[in-house]
PDB file of N, CA and C in Angstrom:
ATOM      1  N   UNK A   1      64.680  64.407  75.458  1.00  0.00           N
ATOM      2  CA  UNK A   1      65.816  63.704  75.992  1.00  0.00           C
ATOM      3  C   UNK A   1      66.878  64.706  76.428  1.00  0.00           C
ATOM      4  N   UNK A   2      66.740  65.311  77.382  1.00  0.00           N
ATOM      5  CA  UNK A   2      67.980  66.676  77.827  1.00  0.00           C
ATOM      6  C   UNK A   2      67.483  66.506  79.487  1.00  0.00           C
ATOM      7  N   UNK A   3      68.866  67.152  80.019  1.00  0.00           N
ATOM      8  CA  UNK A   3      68.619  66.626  81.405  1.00  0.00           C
ATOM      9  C   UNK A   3      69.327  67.852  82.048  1.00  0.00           C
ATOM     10  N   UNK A   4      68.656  68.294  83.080  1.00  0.00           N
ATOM     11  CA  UNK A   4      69.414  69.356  84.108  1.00  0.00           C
ATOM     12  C   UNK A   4      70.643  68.754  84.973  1.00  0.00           C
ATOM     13  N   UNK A   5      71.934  69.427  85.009  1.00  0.00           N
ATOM     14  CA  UNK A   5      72.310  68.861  85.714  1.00  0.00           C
ATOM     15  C   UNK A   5      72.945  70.011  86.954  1.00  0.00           C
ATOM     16  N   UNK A   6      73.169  69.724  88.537  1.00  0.00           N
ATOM     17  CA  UNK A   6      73.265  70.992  89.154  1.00  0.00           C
ATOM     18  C   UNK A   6      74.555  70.861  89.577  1.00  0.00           C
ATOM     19  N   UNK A   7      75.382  71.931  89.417  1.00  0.00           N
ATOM     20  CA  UNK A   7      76.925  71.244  89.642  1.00  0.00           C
ATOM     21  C   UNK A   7      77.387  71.919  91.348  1.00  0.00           C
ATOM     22  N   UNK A   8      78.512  71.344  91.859  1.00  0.00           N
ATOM     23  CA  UNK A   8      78.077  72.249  93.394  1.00  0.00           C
ATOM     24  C   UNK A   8      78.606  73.868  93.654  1.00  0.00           C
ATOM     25  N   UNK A   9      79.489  73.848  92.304  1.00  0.00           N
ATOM     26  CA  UNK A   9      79.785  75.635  92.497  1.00  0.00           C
ATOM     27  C   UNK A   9      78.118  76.251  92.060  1.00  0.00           C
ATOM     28  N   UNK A  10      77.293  75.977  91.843  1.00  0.00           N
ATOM     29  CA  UNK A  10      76.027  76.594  91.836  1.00  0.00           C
ATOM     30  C   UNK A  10      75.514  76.977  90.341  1.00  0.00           C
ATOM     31  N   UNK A  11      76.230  76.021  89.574  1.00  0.00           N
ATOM     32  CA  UNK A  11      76.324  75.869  87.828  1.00  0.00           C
ATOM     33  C   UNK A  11      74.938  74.999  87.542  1.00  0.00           C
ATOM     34  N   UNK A  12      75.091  75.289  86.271  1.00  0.00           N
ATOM     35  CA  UNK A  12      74.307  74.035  86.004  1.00  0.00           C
ATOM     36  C   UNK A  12      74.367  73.626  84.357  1.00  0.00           C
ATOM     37  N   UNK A  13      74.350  73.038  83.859  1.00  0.00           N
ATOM     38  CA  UNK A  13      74.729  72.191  82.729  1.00  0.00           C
ATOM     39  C   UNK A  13      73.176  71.564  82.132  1.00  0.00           C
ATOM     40  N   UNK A  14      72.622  72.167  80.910  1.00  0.00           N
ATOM     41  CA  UNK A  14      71.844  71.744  80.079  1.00  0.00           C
ATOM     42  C   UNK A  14      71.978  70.709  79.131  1.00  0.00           C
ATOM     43  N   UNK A  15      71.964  69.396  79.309  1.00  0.00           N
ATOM     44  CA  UNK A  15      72.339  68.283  78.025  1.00  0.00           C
ATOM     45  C   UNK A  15      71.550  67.886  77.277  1.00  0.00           C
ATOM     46  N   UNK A  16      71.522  68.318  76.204  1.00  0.00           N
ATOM     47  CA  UNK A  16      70.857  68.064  75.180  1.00  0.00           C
ATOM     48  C   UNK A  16      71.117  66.420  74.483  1.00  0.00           C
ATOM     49  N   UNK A  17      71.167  65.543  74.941  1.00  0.00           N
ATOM     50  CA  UNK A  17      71.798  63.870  74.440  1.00  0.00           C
ATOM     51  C   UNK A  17      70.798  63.803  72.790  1.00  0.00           C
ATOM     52  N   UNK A  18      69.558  64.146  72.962  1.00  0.00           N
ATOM     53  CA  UNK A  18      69.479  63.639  70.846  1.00  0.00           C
ATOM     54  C   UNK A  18      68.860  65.464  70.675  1.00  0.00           C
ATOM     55  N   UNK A  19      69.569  66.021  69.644  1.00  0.00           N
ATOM     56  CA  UNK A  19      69.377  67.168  69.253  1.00  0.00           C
ATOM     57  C   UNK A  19      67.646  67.105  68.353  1.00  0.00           C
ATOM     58  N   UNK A  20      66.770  67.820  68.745  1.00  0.00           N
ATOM     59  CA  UNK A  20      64.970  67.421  68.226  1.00  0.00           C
ATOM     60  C   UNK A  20      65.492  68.231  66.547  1.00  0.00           C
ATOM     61  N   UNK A  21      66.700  69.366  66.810  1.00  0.00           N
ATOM     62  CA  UNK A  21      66.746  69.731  65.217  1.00  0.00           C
ATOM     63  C   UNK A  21      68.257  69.866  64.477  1.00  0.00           C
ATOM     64  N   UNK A  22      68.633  68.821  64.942  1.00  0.00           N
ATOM     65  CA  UNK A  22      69.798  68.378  64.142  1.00  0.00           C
ATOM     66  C   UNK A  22      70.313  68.626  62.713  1.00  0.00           C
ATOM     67  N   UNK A  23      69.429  67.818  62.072  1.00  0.00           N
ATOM     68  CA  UNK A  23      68.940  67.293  60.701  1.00  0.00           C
ATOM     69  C   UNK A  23      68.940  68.770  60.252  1.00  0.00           C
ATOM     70  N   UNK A  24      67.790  69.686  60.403  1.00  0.00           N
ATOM     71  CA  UNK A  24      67.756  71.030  60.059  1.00  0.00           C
ATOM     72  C   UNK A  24      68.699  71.977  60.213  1.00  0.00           C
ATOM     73  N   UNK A  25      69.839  71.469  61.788  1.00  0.00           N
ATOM     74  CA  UNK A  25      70.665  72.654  61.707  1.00  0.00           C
ATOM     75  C   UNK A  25      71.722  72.178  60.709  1.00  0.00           C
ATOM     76  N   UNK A  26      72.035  71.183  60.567  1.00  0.00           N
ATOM     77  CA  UNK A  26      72.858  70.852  59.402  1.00  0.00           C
ATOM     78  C   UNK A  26      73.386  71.970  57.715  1.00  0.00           C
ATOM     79  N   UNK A  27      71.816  71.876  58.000  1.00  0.00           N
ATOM     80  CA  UNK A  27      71.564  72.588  56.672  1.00  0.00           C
ATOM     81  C   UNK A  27      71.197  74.221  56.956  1.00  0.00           C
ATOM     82  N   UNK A  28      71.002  74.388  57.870  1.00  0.00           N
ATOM     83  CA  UNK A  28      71.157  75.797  58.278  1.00  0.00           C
ATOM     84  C   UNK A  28      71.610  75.966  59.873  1.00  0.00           C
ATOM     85  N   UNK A  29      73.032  76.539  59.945  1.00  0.00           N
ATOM     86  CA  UNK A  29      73.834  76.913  61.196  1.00  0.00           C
ATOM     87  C   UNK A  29      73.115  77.614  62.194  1.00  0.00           C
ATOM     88  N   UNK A  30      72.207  78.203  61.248  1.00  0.00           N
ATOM     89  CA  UNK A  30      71.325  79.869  62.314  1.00  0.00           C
ATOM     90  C   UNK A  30      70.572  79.153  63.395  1.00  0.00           C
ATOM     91  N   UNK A  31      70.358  77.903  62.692  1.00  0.00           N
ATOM     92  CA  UNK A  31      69.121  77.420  63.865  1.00  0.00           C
ATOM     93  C   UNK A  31      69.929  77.117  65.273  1.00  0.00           C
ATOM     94  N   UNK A  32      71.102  77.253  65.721  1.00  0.00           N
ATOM     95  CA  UNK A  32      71.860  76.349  66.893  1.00  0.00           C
ATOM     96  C   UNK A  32      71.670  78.181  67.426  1.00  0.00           C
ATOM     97  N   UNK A  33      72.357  78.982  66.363  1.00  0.00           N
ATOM     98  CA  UNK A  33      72.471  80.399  67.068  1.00  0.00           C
ATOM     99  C   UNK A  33      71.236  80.823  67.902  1.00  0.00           C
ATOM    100  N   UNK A  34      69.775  80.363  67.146  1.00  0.00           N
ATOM    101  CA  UNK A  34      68.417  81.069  67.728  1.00  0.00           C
ATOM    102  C   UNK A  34      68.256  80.127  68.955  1.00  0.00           C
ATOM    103  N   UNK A  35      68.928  78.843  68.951  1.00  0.00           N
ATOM    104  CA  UNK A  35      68.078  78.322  70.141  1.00  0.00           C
ATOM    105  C   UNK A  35      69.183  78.438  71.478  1.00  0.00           C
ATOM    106  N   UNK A  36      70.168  79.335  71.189  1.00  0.00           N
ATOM    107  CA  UNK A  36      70.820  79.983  72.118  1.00  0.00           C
ATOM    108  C   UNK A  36      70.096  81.173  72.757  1.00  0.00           C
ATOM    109  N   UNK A  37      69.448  81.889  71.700  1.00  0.00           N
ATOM    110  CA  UNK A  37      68.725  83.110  72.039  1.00  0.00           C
ATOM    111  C   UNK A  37      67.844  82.862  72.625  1.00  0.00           C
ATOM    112  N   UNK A  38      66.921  81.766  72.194  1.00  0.00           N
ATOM    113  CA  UNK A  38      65.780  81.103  72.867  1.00  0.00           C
ATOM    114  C   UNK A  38      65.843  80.951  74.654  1.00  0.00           C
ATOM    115  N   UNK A  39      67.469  80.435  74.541  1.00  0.00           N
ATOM    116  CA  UNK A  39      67.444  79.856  75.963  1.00  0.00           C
ATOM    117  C   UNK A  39      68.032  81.409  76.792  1.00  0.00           C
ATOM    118  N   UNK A  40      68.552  82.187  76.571  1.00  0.00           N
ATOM    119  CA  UNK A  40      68.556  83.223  76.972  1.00  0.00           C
ATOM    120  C   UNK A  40      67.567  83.770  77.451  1.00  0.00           C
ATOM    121  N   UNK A  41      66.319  84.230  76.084  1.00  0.00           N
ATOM    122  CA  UNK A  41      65.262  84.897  76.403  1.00  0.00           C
ATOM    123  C   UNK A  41      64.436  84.244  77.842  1.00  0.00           C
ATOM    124  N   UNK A  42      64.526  82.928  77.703  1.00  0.00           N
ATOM    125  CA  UNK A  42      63.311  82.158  78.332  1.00  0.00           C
ATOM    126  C   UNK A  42      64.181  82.137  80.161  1.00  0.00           C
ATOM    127  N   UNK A  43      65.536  81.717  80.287  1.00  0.00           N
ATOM    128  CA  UNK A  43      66.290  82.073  81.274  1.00  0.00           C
ATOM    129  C   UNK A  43      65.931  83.242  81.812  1.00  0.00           C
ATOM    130  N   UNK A  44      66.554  84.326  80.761  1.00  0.00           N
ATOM    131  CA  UNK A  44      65.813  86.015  81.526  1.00  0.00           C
ATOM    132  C   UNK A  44      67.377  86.281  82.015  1.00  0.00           C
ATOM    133  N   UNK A  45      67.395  87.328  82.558  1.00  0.00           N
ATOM    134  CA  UNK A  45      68.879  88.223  82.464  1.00  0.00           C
ATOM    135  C   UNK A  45      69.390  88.107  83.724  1.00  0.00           C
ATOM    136  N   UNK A  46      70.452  88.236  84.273  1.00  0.00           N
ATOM    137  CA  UNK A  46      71.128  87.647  84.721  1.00  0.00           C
ATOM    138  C   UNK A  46      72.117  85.994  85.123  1.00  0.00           C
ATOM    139  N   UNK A  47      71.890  85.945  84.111  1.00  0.00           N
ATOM    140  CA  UNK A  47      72.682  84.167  84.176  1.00  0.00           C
ATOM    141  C   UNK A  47      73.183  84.449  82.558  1.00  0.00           C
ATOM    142  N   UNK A  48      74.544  83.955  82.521  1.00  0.00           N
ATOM    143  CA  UNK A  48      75.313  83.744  81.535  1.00  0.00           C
ATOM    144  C   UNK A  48      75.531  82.250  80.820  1.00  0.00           C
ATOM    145  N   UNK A  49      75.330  82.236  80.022  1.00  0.00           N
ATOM    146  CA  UNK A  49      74.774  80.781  79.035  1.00  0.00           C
ATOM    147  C   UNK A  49      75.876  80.341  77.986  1.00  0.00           C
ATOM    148  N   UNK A  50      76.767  79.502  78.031  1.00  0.00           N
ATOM    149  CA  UNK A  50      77.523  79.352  77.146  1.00  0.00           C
ATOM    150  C   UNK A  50      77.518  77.627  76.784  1.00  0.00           C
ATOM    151  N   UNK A  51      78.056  77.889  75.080  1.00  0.00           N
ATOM    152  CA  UNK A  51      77.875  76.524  74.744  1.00  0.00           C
ATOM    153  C   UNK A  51      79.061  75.634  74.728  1.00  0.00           C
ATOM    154  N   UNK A  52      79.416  74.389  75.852  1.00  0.00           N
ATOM    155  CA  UNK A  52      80.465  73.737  75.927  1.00  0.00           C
ATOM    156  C   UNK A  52      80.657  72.602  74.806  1.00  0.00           C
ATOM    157  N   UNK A  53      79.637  71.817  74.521  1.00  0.00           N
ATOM    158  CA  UNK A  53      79.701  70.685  73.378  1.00  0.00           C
ATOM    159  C   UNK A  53      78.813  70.883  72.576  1.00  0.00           C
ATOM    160  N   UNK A  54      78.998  70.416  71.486  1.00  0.00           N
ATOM    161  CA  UNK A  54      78.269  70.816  70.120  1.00  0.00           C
ATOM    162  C   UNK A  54      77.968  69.724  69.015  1.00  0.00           C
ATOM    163  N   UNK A  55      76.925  69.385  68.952  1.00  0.00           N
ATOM    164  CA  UNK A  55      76.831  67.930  68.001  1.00  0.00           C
ATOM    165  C   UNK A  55      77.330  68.289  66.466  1.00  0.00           C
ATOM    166  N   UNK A  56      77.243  69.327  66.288  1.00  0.00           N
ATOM    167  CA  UNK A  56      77.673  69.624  64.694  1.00  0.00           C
ATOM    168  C   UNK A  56      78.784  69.830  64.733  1.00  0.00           C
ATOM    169  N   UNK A  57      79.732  70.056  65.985  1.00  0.00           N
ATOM    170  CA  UNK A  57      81.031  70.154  65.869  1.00  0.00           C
ATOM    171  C   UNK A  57      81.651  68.949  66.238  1.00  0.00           C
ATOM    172  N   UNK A  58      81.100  67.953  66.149  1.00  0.00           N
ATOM    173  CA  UNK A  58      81.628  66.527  66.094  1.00  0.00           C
ATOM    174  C   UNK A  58      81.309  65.652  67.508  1.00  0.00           C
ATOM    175  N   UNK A  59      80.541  66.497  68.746  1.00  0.00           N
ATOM    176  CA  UNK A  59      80.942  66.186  69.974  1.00  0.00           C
ATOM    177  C   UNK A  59      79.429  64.947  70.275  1.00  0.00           C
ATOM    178  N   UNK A  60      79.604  64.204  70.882  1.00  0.00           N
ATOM    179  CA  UNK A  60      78.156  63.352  71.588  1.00  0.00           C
ATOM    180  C   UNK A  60      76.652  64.096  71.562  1.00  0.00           C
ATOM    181  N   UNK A  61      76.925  64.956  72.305  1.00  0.00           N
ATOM    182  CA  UNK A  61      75.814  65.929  72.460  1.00  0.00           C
ATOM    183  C   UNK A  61      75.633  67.450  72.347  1.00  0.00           C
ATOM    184  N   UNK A  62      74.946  68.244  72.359  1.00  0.00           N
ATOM    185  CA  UNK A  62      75.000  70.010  73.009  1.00  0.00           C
ATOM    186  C   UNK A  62      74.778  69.792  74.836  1.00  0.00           C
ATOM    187  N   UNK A  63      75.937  70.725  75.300  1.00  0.00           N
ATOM    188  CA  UNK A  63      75.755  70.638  76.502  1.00  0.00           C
ATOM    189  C   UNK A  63      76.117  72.112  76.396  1.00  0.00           C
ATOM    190  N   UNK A  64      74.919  73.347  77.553  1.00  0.00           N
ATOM    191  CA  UNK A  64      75.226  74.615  77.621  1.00  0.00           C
ATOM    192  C   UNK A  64      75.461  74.373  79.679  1.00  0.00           C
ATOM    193  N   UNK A  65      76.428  75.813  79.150  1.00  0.00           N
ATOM    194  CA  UNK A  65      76.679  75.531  81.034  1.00  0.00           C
ATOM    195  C   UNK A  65      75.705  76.850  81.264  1.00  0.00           C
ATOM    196  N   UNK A  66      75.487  77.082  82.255  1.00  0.00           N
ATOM    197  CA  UNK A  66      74.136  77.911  82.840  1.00  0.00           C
ATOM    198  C   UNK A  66      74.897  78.300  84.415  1.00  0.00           C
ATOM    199  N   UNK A  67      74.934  80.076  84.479  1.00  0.00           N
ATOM    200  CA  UNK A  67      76.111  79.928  85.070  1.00  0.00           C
ATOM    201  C   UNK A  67      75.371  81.889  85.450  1.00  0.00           C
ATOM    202  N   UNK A  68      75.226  81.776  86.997  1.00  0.00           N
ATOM    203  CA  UNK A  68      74.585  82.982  87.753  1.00  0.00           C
ATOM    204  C   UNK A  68      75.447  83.718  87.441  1.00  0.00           C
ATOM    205  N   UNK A  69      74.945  85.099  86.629  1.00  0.00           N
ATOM    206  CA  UNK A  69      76.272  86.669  86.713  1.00  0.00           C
ATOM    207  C   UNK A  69      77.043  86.705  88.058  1.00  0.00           C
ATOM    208  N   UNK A  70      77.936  87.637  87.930  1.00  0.00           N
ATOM    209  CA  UNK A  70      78.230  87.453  89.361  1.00  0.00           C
ATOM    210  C   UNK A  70      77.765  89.077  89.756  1.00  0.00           C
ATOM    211  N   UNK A  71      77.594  89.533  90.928  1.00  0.00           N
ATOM    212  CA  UNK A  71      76.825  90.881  91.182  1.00  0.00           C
ATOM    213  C   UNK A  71      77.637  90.869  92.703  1.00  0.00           C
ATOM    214  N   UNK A  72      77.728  92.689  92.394  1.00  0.00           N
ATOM    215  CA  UNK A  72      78.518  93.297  92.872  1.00  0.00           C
ATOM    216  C   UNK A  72      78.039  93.739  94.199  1.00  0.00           C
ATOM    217  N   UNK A  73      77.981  94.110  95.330  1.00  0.00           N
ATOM    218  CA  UNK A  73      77.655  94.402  96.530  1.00  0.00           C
ATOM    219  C   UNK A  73      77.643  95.732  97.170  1.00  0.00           C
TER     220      UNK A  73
END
């Protein structure tokens, strides 16, 4: 249940609407940190990944924004 979304500055927004490990990160924080790393690794380098909403921090869902480096000319 997570959905791409493409925004028109050339963003894009990962929504996570039911977290698959919620329950587990509850009880351990590390797991939200690795599946940041996860989405990094699997992204690959150049694009900057940050996390805007956070279900353990009280919010609806995890939503990461997904967001091209910017490179120099």
């Amino acid at each position: 249940m997570a959905e791409i979304i493409e925004n028109p500055d050339g963003t894009y927004c990962y929504v996570e609407k039911h977290c698959p490990i919620c329950e587990a990160a509850r009880a351990c924080s590390n797991l939200c940190k690795k599946e940041m790393e996860m989405f990094r690794q699997v992204i690959g380098d150049g694009v900057e990944i940050a996390r805007g909403e956070h279900i353990l921090k009280g919010d609806n869902r995890c939503v990461y924004w997904i967001k091209p480096e910017e490179t120099s000319v």
